[in-house]
C-alpha atoms as a PDB file:
ATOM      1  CA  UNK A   1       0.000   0.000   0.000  1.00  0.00           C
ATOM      2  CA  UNK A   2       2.911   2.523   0.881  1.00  0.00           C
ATOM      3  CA  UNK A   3       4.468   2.219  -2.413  1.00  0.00           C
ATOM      4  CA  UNK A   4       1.308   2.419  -4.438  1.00  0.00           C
ATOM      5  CA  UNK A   5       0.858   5.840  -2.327  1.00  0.00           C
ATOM      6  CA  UNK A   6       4.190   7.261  -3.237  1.00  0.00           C
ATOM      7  CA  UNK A   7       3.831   6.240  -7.090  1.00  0.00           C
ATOM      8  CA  UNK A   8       0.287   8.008  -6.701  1.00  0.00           C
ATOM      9  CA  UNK A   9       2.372  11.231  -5.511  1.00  0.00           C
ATOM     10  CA  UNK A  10       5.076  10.315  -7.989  1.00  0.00           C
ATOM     11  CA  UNK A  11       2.552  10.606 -10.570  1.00  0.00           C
ATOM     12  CA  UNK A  12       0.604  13.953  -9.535  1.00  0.00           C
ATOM     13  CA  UNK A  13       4.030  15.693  -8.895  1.00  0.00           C
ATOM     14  CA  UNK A  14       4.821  14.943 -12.334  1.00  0.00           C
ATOM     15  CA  UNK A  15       1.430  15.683 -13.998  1.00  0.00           C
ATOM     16  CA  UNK A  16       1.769  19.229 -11.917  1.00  0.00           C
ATOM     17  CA  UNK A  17       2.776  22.397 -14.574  1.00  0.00           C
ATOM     18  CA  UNK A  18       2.005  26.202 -13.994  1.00  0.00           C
ATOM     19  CA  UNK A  19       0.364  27.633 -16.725  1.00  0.00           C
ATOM     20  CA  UNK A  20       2.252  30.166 -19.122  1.00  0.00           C
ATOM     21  CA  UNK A  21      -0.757  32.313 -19.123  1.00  0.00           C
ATOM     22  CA  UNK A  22      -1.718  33.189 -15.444  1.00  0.00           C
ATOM     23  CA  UNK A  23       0.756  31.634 -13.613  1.00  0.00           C
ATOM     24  CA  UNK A  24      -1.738  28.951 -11.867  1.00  0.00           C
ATOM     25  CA  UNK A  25      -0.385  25.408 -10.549  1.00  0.00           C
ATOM     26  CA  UNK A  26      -2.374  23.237 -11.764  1.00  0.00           C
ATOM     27  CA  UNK A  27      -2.554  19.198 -11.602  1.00  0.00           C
ATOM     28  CA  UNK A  28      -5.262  18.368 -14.716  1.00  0.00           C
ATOM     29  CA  UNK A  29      -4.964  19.019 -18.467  1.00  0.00           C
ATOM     30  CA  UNK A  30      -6.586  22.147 -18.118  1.00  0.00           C
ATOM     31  CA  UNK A  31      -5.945  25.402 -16.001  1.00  0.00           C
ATOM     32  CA  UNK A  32      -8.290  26.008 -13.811  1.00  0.00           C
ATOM     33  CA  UNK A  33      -7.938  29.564 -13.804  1.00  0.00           C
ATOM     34  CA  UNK A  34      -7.629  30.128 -17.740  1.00  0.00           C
ATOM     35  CA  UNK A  35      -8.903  27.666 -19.147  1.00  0.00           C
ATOM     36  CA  UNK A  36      -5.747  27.033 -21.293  1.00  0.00           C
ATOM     37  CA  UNK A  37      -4.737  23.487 -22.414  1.00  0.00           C
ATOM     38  CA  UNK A  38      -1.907  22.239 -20.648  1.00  0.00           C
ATOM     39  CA  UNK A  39       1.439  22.543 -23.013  1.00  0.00           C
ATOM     40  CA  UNK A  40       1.570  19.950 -25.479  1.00  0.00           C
ATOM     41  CA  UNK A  41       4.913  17.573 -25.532  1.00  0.00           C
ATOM     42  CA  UNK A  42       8.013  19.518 -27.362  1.00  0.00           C
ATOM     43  CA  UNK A  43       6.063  22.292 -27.187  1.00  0.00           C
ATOM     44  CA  UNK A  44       6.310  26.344 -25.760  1.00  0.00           C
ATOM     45  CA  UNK A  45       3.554  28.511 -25.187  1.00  0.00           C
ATOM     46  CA  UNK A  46       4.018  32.329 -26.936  1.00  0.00           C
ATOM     47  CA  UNK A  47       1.500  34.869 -24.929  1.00  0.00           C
ATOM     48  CA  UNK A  48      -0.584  37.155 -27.537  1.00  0.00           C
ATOM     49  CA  UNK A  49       1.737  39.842 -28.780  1.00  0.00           C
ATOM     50  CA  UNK A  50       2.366  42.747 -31.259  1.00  0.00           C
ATOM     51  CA  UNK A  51       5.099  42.437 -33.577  1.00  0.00           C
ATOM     52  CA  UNK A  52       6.387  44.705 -36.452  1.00  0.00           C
ATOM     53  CA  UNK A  53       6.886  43.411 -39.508  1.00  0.00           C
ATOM     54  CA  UNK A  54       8.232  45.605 -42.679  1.00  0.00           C
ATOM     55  CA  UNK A  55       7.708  48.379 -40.548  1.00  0.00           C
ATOM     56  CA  UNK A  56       3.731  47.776 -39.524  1.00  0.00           C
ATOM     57  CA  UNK A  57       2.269  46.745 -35.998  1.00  0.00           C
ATOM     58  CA  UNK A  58       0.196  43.230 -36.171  1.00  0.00           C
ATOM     59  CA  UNK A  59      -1.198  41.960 -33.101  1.00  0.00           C
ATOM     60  CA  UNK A  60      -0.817  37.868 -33.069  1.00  0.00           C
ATOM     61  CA  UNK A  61      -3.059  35.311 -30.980  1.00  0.00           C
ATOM     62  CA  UNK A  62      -0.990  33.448 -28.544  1.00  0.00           C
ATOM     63  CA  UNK A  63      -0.457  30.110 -29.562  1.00  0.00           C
ATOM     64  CA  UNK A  64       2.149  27.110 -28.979  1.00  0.00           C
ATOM     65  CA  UNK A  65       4.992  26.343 -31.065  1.00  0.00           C
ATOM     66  CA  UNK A  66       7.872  23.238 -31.418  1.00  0.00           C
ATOM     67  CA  UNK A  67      10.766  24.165 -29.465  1.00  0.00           C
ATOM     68  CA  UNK A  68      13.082  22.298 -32.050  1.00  0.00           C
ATOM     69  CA  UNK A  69      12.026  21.811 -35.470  1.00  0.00           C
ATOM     70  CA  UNK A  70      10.635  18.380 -36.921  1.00  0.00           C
ATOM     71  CA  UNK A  71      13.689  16.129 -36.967  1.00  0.00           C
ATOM     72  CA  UNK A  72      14.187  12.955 -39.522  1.00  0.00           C
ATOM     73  CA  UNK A  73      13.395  10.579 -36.952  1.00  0.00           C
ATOM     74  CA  UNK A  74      10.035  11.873 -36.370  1.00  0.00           C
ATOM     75  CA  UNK A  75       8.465  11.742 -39.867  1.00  0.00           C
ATOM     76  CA  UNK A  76      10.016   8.046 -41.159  1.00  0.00           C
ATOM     77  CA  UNK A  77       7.147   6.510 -40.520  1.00  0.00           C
ATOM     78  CA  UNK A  78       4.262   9.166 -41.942  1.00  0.00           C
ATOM     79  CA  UNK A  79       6.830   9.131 -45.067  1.00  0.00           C
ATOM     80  CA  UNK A  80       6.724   5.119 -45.619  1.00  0.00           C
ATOM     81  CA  UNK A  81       2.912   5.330 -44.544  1.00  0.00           C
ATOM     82  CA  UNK A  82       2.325   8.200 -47.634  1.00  0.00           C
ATOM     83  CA  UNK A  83       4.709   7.111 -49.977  1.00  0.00           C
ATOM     84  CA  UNK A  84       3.511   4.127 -52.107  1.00  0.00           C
ATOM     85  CA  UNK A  85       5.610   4.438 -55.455  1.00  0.00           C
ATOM     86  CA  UNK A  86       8.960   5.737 -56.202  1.00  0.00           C
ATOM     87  CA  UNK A  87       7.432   8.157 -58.340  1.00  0.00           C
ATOM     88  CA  UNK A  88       5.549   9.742 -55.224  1.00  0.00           C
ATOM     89  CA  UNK A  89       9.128  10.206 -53.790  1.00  0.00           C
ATOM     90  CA  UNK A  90       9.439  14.059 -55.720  1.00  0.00           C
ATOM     91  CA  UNK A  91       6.262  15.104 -54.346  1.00  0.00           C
ATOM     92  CA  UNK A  92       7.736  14.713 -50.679  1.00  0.00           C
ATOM     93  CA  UNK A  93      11.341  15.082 -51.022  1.00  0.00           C
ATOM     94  CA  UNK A  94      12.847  17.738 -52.926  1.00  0.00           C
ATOM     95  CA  UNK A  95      10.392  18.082 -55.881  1.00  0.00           C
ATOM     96  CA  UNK A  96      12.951  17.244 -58.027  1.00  0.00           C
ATOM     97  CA  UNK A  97      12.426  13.782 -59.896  1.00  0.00           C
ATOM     98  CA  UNK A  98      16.608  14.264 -61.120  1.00  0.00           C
ATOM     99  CA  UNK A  99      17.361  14.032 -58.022  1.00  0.00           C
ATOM    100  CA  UNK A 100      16.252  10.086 -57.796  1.00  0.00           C
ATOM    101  CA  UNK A 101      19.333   7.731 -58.361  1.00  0.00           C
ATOM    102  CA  UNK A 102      19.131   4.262 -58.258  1.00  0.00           C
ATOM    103  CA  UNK A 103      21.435   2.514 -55.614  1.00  0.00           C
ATOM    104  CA  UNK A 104      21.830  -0.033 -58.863  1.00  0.00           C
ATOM    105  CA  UNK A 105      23.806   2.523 -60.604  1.00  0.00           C
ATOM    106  CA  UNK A 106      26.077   1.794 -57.403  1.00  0.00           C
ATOM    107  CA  UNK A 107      26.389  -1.912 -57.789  1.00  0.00           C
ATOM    108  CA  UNK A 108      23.766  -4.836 -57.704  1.00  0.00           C
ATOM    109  CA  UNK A 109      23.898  -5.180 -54.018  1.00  0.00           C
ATOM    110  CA  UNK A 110      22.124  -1.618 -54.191  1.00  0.00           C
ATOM    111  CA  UNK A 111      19.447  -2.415 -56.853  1.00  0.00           C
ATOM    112  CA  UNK A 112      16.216  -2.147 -53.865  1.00  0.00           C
ATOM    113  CA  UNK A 113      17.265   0.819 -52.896  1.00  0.00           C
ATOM    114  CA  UNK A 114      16.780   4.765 -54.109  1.00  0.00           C
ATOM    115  CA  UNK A 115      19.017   7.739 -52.985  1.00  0.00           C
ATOM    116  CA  UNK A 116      17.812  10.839 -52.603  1.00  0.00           C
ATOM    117  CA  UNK A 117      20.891  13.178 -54.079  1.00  0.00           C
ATOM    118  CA  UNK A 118      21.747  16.270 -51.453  1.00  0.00           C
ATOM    119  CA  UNK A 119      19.713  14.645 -48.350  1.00  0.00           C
ATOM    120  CA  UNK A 120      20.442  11.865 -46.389  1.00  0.00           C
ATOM    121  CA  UNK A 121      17.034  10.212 -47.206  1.00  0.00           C
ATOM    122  CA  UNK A 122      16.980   6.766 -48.571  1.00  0.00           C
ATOM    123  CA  UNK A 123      13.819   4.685 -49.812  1.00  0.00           C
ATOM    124  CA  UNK A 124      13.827   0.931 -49.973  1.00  0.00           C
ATOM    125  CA  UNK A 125      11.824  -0.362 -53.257  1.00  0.00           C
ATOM    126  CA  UNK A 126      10.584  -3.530 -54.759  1.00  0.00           C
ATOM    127  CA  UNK A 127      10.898  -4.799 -58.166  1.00  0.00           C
ATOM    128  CA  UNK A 128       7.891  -3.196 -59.407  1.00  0.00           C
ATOM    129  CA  UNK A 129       8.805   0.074 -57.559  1.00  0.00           C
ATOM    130  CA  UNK A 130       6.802  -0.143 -54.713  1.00  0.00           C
ATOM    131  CA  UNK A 131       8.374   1.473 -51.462  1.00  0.00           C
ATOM    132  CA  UNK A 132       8.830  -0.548 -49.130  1.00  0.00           C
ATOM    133  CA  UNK A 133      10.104   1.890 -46.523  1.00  0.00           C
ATOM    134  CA  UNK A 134      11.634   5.005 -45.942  1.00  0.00           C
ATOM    135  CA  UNK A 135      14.760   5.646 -43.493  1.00  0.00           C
ATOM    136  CA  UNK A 136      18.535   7.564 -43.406  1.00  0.00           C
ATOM    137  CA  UNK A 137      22.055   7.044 -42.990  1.00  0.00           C
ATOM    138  CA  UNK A 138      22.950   6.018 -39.624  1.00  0.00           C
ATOM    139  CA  UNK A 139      23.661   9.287 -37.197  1.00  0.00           C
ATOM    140  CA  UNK A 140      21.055  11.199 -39.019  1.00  0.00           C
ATOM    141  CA  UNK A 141      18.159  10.285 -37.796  1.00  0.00           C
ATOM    142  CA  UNK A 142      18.199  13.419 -34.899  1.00  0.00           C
ATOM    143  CA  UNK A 143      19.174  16.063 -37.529  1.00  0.00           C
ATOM    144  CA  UNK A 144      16.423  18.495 -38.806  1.00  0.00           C
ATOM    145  CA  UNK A 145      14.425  16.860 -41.664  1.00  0.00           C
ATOM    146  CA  UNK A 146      14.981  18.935 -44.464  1.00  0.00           C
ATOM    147  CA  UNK A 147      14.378  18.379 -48.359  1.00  0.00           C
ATOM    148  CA  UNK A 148      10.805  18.392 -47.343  1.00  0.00           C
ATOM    149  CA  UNK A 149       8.250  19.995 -49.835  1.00  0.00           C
ATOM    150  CA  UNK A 150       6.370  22.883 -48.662  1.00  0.00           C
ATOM    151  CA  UNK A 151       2.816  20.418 -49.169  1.00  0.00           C
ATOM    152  CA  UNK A 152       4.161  17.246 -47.420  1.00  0.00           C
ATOM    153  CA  UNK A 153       5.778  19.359 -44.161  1.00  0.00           C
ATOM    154  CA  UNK A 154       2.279  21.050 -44.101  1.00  0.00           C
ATOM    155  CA  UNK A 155       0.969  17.626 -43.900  1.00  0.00           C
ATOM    156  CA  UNK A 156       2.598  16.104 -42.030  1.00  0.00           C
ATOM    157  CA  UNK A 157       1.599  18.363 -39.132  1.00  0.00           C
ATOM    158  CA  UNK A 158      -1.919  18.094 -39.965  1.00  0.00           C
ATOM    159  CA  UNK A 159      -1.986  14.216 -39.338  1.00  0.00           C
ATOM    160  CA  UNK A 160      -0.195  15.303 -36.353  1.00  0.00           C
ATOM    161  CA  UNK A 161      -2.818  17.818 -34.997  1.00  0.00           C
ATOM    162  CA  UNK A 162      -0.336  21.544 -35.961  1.00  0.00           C
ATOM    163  CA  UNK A 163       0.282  23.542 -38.783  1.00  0.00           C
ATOM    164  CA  UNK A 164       2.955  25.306 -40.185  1.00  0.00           C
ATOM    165  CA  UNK A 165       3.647  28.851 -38.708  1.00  0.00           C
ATOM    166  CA  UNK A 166       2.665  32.163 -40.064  1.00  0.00           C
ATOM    167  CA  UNK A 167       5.542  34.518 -40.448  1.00  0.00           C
ATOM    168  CA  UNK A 168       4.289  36.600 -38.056  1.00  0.00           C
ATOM    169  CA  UNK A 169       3.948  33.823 -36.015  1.00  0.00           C
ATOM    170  CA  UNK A 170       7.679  32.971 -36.780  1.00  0.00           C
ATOM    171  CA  UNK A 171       8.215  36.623 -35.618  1.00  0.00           C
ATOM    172  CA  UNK A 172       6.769  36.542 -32.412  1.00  0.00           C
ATOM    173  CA  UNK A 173       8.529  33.351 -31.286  1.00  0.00           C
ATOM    174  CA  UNK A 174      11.871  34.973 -32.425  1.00  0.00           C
ATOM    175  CA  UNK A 175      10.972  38.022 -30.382  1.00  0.00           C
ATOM    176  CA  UNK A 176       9.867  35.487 -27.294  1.00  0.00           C
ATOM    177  CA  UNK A 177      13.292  33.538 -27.313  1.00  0.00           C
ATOM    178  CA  UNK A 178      11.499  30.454 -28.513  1.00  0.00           C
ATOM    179  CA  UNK A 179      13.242  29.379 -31.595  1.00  0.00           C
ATOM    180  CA  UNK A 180      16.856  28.151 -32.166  1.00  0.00           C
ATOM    181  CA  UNK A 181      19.243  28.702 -34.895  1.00  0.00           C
ATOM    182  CA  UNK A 182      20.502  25.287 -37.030  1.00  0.00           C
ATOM    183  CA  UNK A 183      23.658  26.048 -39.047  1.00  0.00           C
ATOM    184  CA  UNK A 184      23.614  24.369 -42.485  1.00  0.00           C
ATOM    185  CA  UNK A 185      27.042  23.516 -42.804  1.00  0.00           C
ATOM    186  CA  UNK A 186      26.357  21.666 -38.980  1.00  0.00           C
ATOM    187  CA  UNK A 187      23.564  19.467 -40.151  1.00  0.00           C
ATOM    188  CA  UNK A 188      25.044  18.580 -43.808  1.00  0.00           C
ATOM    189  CA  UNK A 189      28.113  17.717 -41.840  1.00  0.00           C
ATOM    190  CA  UNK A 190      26.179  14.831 -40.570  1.00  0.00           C
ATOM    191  CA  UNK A 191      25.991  13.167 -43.792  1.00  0.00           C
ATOM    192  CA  UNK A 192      28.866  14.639 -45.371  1.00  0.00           C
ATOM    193  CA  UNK A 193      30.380  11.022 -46.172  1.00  0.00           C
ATOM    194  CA  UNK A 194      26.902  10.170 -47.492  1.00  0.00           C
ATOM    195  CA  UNK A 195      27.100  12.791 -49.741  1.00  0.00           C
ATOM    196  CA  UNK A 196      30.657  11.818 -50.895  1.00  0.00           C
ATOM    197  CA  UNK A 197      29.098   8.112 -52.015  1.00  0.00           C
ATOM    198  CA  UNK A 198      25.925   9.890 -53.675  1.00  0.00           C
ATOM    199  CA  UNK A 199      27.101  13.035 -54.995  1.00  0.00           C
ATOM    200  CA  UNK A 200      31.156  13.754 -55.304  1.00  0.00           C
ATOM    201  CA  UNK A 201      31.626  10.885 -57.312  1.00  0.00           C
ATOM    202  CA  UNK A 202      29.703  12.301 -59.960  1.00  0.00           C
ATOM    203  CA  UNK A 203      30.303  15.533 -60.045  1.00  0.00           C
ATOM    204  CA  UNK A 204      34.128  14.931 -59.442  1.00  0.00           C
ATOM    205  CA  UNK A 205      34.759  16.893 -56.430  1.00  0.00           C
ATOM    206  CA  UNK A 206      34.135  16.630 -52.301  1.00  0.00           C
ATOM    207  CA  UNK A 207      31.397  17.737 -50.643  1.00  0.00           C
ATOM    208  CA  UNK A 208      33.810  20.793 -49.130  1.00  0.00           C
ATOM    209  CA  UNK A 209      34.049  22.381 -52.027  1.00  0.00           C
ATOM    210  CA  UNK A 210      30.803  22.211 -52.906  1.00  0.00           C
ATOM    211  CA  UNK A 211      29.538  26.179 -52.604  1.00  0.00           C
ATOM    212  CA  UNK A 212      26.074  25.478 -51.087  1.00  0.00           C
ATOM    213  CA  UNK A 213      28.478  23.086 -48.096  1.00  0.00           C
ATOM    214  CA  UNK A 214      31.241  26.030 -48.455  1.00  0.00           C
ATOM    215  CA  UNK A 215      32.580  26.747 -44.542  1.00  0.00           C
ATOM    216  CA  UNK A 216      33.562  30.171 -46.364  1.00  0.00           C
ATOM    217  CA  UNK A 217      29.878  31.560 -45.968  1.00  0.00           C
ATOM    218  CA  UNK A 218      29.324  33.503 -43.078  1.00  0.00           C
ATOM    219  CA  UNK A 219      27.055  32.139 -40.072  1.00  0.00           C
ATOM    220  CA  UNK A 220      24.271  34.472 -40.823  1.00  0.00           C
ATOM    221  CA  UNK A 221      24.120  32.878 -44.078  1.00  0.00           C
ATOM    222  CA  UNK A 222      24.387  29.103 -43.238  1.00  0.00           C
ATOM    223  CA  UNK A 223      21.517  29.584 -41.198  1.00  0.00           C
ATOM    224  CA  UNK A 224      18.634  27.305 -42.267  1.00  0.00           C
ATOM    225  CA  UNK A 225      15.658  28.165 -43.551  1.00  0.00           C
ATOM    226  CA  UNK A 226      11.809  27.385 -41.896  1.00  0.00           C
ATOM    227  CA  UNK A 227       8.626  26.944 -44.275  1.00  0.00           C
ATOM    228  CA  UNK A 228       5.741  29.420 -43.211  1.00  0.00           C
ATOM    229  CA  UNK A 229       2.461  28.906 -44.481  1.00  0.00           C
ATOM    230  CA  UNK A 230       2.183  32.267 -45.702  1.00  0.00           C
ATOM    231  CA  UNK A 231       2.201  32.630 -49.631  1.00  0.00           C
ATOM    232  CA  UNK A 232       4.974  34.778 -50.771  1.00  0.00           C
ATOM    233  CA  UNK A 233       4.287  38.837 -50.884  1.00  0.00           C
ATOM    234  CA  UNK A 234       0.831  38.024 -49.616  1.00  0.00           C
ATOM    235  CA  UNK A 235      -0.073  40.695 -46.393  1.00  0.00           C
ATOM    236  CA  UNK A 236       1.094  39.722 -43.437  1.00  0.00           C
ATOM    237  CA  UNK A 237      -2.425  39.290 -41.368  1.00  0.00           C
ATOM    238  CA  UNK A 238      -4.109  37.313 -44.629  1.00  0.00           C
ATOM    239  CA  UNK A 239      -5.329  34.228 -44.699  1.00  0.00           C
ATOM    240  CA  UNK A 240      -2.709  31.677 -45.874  1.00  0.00           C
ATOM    241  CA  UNK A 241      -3.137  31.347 -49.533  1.00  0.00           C
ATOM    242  CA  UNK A 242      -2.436  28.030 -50.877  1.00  0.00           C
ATOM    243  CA  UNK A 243      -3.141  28.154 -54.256  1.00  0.00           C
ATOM    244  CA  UNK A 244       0.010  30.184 -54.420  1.00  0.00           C
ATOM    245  CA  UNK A 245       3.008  28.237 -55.807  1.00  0.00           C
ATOM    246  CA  UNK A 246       5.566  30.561 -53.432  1.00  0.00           C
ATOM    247  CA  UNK A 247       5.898  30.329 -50.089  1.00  0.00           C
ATOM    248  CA  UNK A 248       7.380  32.667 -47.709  1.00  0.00           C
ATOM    249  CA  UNK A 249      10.636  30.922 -45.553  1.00  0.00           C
ATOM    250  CA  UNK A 250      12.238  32.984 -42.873  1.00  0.00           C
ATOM    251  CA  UNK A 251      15.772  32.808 -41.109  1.00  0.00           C
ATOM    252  CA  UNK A 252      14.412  33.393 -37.435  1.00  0.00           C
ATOM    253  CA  UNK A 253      16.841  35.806 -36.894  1.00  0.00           C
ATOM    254  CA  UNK A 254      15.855  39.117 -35.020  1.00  0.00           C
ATOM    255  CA  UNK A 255      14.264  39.977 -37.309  1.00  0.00           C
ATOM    256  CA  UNK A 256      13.381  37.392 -39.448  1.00  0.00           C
ATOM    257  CA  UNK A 257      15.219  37.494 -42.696  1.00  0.00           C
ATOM    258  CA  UNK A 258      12.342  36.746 -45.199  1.00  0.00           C
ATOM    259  CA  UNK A 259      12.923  34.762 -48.365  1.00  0.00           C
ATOM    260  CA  UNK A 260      10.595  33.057 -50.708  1.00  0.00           C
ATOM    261  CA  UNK A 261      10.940  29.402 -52.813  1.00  0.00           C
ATOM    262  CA  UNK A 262       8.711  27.001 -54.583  1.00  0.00           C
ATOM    263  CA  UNK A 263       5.894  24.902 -52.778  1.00  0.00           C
ATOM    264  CA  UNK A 264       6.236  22.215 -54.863  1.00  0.00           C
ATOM    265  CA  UNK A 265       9.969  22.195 -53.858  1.00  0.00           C
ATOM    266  CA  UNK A 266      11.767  20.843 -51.184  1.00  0.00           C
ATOM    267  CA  UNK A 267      15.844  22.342 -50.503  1.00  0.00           C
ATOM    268  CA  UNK A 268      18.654  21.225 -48.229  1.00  0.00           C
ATOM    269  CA  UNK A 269      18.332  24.095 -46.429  1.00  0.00           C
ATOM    270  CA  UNK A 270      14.900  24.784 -45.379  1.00  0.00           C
ATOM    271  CA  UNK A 271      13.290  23.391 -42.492  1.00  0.00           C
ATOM    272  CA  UNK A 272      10.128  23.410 -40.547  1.00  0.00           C
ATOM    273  CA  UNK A 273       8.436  22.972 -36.947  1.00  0.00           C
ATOM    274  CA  UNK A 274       4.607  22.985 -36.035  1.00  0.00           C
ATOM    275  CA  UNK A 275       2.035  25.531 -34.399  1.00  0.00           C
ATOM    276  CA  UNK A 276      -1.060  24.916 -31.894  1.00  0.00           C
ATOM    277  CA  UNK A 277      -3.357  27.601 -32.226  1.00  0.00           C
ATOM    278  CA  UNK A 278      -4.926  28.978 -28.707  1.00  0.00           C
ATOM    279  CA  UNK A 279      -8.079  29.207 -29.037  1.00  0.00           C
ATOM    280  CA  UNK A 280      -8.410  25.546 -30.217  1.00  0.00           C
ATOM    281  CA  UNK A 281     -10.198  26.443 -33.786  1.00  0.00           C
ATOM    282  CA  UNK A 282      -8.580  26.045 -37.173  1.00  0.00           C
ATOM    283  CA  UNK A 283      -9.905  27.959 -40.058  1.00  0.00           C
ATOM    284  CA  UNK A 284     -10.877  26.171 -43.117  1.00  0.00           C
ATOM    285  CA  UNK A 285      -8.415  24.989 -45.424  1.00  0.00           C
ATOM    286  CA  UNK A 286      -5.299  24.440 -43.218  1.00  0.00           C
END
């Protein structure tokens, strides 16, 4: 009986949190004071705010946001759940179907398997190009998934109950301390011998002297991009537009340094993470 006690205080200690918003302890989901849903896993709360943006004032809804952006590990499974056919693999990853090259242009011990040129991603396929399942070279599995298309990162959050951030949104969790920076040459790093196997053989050099891998660029500029789900040039308190074929990406520094690039495109350097909205209520179409 005494140890079923202490796991029953073990377990209300742990379920305790204070909420971001008031300041309440609370023990349940909810805070009793608030109303506000407890903070969902990997997750930071960013209180309602005014940020300025190109010079104007927009006042943003508090909402929660990923701490650390989605990382490979997290989205093998959704990938090798979506993607039935090696042709699918461009819609996903990169956008680019010239990317694709066979691991049998490697040798026959390679034939069931597809690399993914410039990532670390690697698809396992059956004779009549079926995947079979979706994974990446061994120490990359906790590096930020990027090469994702604009359509399957937004997605992927929505089978995961988020979205992608506006840029304001993007804004005001730069302004709140809430998102990290992830230096390019860092995270290619990580597969850099991958990339030697895939790539530098042939194009005939290393992955070092590659300019987009170049240790010459300054750190502001190896800075990775994020994915908003803002359409590019669109104003910034509008309704996401996805009929757009830009989207806007942002460097979260302070401030954001805005860019723009092809939905329908996925790039080595672009990233993403998801948003809760507080109140609880989507608008249609995300």
């Amino acid at each position: 009986m005494k140890i079923l006690y202490l796991l029953f205080i073990l377990v209300s200690i742990v379920s305790a949190w204070t909420c971001p918003a008031c300041g309440i302890d609370n023990s349940g989901d909810f805070c009793t004071g608030c109303d506000l849903l407890m903070s969902p896993p990997g997750m930071q709360y960013i209180a309602p705010s005014t940020v300025t943006v190109d010079g104007e004032s927009i006042y943003v809804d508090a909402f929660y946001i990923d701490r650390d952006p989605v990382i490979c590990r997290d989205i093998l499974d959704w990938f090798s759940q979506e993607i039935s056919y090696v042709d699918q693999i461009p819609v996903y990853i990169t956008g680019q179907e010239e990317l694709l090259m066979p691991g049998s242009n490697m040798g026959e011990e390679f034939r069931d398997i597809v690399f993914v040129r410039y990532t670390p991603w690697v698809i396992y396929k059956d004779l009549q190009n079926g995947v079979t399942g979706v994974t990446v070279q061994t120490g990359c599995f906790d590096i930020p998934a990027a090469s994702v298309t604009f359509d399957a990162a937004r997605l992927y959050l929505n089978d995961n109950g988020k979205r992608l951030p506006t840029g304001v949104e993007m804004a005001a969790a730069v302004e709140a301390g809430a998102i990290g920076l992830h230096d390019t040459w860092e995270v290619m790093n990580a597969y850099s011998d991958f990339i030697s196997m895939t790539l530098s053989g042939i194009i005939g050099t290393s992955p070092a002297r590659l300019a987009m891998f170049s240790e010459n660029q300054t750190p502001e500029e190896r800075i990775m991009w994020e994915w908003t789900r803002d359409a590019w040039e669109q104003p910034s308190d509008a309704v996401s537009d996805f009929q757009s074929p830009y989207a806007l990406l942002l460097k979260p520094l302070d401030p954001p340094f805005e860019g723009t690039a092809l939905r329908e495109g996925g790039y080595y350097n672009v990233i993403f993470r998801g948003v809760v909205p507080i109140p609880w209520i989507e608008q249609s179409g995300n």
